[in-house]
Protein backbone atom coordinates (compact mmCIF):
# COMPACT_ATOMS: atom_id res chain seq x y z
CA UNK A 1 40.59 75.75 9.20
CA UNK A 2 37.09 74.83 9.20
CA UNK A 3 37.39 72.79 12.39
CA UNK A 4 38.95 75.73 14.68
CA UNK A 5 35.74 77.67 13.60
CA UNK A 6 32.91 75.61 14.19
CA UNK A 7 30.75 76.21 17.74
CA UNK A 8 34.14 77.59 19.51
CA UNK A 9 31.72 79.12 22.05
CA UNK A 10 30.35 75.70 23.11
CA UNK A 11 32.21 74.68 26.39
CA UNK A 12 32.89 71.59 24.40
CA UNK A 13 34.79 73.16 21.66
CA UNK A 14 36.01 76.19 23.69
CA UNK A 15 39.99 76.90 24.32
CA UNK A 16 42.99 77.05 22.25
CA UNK A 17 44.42 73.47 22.73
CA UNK A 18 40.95 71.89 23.52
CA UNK A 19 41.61 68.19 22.71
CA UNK A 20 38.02 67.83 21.38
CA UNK A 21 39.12 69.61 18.23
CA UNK A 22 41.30 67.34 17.18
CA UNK A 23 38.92 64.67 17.17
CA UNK A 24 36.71 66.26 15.29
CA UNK A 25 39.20 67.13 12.35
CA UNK A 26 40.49 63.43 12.72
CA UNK A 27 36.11 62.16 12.55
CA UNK A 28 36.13 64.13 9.56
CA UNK A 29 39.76 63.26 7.86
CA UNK A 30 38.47 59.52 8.80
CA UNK A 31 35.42 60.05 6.65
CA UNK A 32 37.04 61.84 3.74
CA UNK A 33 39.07 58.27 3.41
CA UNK A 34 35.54 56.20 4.64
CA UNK A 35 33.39 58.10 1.88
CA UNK A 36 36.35 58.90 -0.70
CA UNK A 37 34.21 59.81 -3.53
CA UNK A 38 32.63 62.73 -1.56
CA UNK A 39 35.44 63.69 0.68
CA UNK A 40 35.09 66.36 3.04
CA UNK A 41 33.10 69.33 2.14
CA UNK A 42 32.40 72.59 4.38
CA UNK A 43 29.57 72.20 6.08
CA UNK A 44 30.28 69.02 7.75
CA UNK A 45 32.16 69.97 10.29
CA UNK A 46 28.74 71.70 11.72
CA UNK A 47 26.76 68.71 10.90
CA UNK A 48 29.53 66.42 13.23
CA UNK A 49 29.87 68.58 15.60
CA UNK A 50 26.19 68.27 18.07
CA UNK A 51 26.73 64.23 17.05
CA UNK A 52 29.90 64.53 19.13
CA UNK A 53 28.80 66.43 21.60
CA UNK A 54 26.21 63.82 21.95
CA UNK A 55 27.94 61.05 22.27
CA UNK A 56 31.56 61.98 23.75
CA UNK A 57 33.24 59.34 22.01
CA UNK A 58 35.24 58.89 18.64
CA UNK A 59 34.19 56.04 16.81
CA UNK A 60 30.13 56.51 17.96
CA UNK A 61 30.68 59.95 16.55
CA UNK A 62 32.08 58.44 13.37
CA UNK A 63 29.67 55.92 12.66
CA UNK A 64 26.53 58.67 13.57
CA UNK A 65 28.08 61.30 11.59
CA UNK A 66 28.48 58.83 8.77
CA UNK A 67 24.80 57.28 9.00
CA UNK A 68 23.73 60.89 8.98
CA UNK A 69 25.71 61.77 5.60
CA UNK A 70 23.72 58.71 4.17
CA UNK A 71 20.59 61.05 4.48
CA UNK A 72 22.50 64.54 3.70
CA UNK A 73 25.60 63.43 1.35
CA UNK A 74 23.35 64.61 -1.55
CA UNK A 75 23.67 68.22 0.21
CA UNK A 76 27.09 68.12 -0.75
CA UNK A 77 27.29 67.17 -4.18
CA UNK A 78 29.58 69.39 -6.50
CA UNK A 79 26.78 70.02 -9.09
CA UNK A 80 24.43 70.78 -6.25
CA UNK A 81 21.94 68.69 -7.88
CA UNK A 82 20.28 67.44 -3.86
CA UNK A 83 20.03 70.93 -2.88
CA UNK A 84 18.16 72.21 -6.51
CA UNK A 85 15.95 69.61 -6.00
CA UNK A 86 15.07 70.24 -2.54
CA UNK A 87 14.39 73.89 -2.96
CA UNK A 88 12.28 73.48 -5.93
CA UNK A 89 10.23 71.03 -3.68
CA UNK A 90 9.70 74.06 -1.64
CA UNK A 91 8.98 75.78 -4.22
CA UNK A 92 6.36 73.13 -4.94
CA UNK A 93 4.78 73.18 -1.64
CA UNK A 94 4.69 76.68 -1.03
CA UNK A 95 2.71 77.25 -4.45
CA UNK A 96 -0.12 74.52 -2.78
CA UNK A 97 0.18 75.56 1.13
CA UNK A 98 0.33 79.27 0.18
CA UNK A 99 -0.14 80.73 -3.37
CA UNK A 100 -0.14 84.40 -2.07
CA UNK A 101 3.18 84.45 -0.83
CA UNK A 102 4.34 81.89 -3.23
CA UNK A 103 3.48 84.73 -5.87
CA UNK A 104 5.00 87.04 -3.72
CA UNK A 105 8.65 85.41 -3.32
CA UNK A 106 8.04 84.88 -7.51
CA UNK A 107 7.08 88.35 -8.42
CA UNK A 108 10.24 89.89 -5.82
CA UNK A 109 13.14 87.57 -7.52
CA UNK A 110 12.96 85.23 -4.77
CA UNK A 111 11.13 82.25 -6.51
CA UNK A 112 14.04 80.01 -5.98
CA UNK A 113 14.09 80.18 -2.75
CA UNK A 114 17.69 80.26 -2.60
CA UNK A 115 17.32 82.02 0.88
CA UNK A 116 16.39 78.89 2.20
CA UNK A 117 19.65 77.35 0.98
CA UNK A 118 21.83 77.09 4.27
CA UNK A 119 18.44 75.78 5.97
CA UNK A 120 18.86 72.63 4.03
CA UNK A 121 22.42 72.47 3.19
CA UNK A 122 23.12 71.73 6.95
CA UNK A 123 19.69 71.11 8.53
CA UNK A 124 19.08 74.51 9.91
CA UNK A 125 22.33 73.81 12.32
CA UNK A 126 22.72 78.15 12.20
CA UNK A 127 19.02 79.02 12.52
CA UNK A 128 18.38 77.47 16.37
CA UNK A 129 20.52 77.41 19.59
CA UNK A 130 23.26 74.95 19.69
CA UNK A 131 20.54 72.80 22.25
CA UNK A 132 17.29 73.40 19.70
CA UNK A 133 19.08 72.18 16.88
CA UNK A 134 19.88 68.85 18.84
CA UNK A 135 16.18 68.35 19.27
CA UNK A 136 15.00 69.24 15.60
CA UNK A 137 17.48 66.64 14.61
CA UNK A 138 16.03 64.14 16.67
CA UNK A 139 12.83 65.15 15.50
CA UNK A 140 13.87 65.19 11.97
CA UNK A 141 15.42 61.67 12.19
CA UNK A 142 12.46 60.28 12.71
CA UNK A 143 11.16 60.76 9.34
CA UNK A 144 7.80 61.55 11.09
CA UNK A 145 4.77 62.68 10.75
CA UNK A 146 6.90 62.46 6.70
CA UNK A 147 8.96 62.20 4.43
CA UNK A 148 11.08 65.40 3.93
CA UNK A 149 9.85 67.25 7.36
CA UNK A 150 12.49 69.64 7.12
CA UNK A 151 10.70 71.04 4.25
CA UNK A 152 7.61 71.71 5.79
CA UNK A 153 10.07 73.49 8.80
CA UNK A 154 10.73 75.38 5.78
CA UNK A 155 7.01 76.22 5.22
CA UNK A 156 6.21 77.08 9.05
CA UNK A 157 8.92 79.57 9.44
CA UNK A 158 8.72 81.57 6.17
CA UNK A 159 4.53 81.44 7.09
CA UNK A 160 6.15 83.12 10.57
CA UNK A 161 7.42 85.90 8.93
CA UNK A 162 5.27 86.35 5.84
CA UNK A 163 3.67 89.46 7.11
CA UNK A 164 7.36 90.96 7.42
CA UNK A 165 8.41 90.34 3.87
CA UNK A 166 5.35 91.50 2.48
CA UNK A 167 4.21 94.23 4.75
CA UNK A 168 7.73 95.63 4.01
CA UNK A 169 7.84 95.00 0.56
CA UNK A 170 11.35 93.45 0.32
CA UNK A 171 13.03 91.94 -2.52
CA UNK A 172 15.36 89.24 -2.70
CA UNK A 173 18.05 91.17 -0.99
CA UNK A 174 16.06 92.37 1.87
CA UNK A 175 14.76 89.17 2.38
CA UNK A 176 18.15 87.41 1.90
CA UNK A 177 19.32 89.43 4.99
CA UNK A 178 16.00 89.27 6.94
CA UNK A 179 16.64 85.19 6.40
CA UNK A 180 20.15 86.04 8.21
CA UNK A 181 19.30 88.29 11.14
CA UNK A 182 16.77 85.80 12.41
CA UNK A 183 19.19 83.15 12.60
CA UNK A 184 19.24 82.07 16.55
CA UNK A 185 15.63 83.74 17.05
CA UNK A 186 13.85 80.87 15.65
CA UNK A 187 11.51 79.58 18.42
CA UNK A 188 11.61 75.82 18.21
CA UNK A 189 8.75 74.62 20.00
CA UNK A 190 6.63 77.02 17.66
CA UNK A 191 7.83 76.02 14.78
CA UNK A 192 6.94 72.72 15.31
CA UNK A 193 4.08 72.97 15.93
CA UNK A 194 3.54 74.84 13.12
CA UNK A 195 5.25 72.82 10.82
CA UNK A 196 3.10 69.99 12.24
CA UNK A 197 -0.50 71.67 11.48
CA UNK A 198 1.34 72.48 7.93
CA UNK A 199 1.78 68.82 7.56
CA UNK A 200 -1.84 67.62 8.59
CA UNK A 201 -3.29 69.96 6.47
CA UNK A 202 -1.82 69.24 3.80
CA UNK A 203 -2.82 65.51 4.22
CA UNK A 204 -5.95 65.93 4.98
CA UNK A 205 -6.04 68.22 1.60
CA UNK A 206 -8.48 65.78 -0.80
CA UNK A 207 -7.14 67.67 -4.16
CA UNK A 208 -3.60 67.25 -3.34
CA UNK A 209 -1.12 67.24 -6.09
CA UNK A 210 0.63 63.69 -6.92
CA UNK A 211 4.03 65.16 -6.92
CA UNK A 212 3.26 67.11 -3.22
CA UNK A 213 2.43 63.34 -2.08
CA UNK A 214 5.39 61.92 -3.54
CA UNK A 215 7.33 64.15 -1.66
CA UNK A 216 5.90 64.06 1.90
CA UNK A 217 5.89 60.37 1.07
CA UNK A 218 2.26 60.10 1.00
CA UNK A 219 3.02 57.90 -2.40
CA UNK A 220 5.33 56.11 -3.44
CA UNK A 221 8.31 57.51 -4.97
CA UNK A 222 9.09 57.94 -8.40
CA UNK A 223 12.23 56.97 -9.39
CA UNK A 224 12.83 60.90 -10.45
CA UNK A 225 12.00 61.77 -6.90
CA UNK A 226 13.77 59.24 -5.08
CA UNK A 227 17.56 59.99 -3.72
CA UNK A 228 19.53 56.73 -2.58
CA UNK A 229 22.25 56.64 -0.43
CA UNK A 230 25.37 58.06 -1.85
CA UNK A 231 28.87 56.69 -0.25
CA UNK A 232 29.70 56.36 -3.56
CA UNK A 233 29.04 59.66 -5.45
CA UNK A 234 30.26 58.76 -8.86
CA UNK A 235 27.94 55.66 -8.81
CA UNK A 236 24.70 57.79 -7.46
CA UNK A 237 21.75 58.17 -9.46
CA UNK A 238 21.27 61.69 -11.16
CA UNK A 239 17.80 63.27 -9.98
CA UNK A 240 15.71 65.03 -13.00
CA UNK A 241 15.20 68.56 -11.66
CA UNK A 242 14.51 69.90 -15.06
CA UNK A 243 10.91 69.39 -15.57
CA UNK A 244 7.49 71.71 -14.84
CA UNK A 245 4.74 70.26 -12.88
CA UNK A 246 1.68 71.90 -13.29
CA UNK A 247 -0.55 72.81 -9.97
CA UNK A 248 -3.75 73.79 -10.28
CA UNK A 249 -5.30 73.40 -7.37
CA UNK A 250 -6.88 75.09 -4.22
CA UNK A 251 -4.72 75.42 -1.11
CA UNK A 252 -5.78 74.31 2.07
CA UNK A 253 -6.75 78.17 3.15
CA UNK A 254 -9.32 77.64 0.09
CA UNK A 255 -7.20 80.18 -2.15
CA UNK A 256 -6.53 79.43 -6.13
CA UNK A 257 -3.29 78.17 -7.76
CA UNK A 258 -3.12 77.88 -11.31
CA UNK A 259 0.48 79.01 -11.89
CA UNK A 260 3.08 75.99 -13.37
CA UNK A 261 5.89 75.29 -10.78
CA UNK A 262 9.00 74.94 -12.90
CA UNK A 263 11.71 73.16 -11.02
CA UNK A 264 14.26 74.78 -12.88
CA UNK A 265 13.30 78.65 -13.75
CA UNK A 266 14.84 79.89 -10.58
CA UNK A 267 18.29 78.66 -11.24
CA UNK A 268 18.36 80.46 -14.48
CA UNK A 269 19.27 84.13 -12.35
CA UNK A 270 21.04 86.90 -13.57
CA UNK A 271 25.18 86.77 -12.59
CA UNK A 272 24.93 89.20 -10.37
CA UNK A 273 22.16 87.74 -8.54
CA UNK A 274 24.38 84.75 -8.15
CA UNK A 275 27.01 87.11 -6.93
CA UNK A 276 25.04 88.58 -4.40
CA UNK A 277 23.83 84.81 -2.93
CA UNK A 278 27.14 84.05 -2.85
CA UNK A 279 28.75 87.00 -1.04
CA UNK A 280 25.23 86.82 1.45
CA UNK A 281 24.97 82.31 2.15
CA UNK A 282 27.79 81.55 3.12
CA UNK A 283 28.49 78.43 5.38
CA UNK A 284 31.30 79.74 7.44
CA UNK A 285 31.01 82.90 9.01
């Protein structure tokens, strides 16, 4: 089901008996045996299908996709353990690149930064143009200028359209669907460069928090912070998301911080905030 949905307006993808579809339901049944423990999960089906595109062929495909769920298969973990960690890592490095809106998100129910979930889940794959997103990956893949750059992508975009959500006072709805109706506006080039200036500040930053080093890989990591590869699931280290880390510092715009970031407050929401995320992120449209 998943496969006859994904980028069916790509020329590669496009028509009812394209052949291209059924090799990439048979890349991802292949994997679902390959990584057993994990299986197949949805969202993977957009993170195969610019890798095939790419390389035109079945078993490259494979063996990419599968060296590129080394890095993500944390993303796709039942207890969602990779993706609470990774948002409350933005969560971290907002509250030292920008405390303002930082307090902002915080004080408007948005301090989890759940909005930002399909940005990580799959690598921003619905945010840029089916051509961008090829790019970013590259970039991405790299692990340069850091560790964890798609975090700091993070950063630059929600620093693009910080005047919007405050200006317009929105809450965590509002800002839930301003999150969505940007999707495919994103200007790449921008962003990187952004994201880049983001990144240098930070480092050049000479009261930088430990834990914001540890996880631009400016240190190195912790074994709390570190996530190995996982082709075995049941055998993959649990990461600690449960503690506070206190930041008190000033940001790189010279602006004070003294508030503790706690990597687990945000997850403690209301039901029916969890409702609403749940109705509003979805993978497939």
């Amino acid at each position: 089901k998943d496969v006859m949905r994904t980028d069916r307006t790509q020329k590669f993808f496009s028509g009812d008996k394209n052949p291209n579809l059924q090799v990439l339901y048979d890349i991802l049944m292949t994997y679902g045996f390959y990584n057993f423990d994990l299986g197949y999960v949805q969202g993977m089906s957009d993170m195969l299908s610019p890798i095939l595109v790419v390389m035109e062929n079945e078993v490259e495909a494979f063996w990419c996709f599968a060296g590129a769920m080394e890095r993500m298969c944390h993303n796709f973990e039942m207890d969602q353990t990779g993706m609470k960690l990774q948002l409350s890592q933005i969560h971290i490095l907002m509250q030292v690149y920008d405390p303002e809106l930082c307090a902002y998100l915080e004080s408007h129910e948005s301090g989890n930064f759940y909005f930002c979930f399909r940005w990580i889940l799959i690598l921003f794959k619905r945010e840029f143009s089916f051509q961008d997103i090829q790019r970013l990956w590259e970039v991405l893949w790299t692990d340069r200028p850091c560790k964890n750059f798609h975090l700091i992508i993070s950063l630059a975009i929600l620093d693009s359209e910080k005047s919007t959500l405050m200006e317009n006072k929105f809450g965590f709805t509002e800002i839930l669907k301003h999150i969505n109706d940007i999707s495919q506006s994103i200007p790449l080039e921008e962003t990187l460069c952004k994201a880049e200036g983001i990144f240098l500040q930070l480092k050049e930053y000479k009261k930088l928090p430990k834990v914001v080093k540890e996880i631009l890989g400016l240190l190195p990591a912790t074994p709390s912070s570190s996530t190995d590869s996982c082709l075995s699931t049941a055998s993959s280290p649990q990461v600690e998301v449960r503690q506070e880390t206190s930041v008190s510092a000033t940001d790189v715009t010279g602006r004070k911080s003294s508030a503790p970031v706690n990597s687990s407050q945000s997850f403690h929401s209301s039901s029916n905030r969890r409702n609403t995320v749940d109705e509003q992120v979805k993978i497939m449209t």
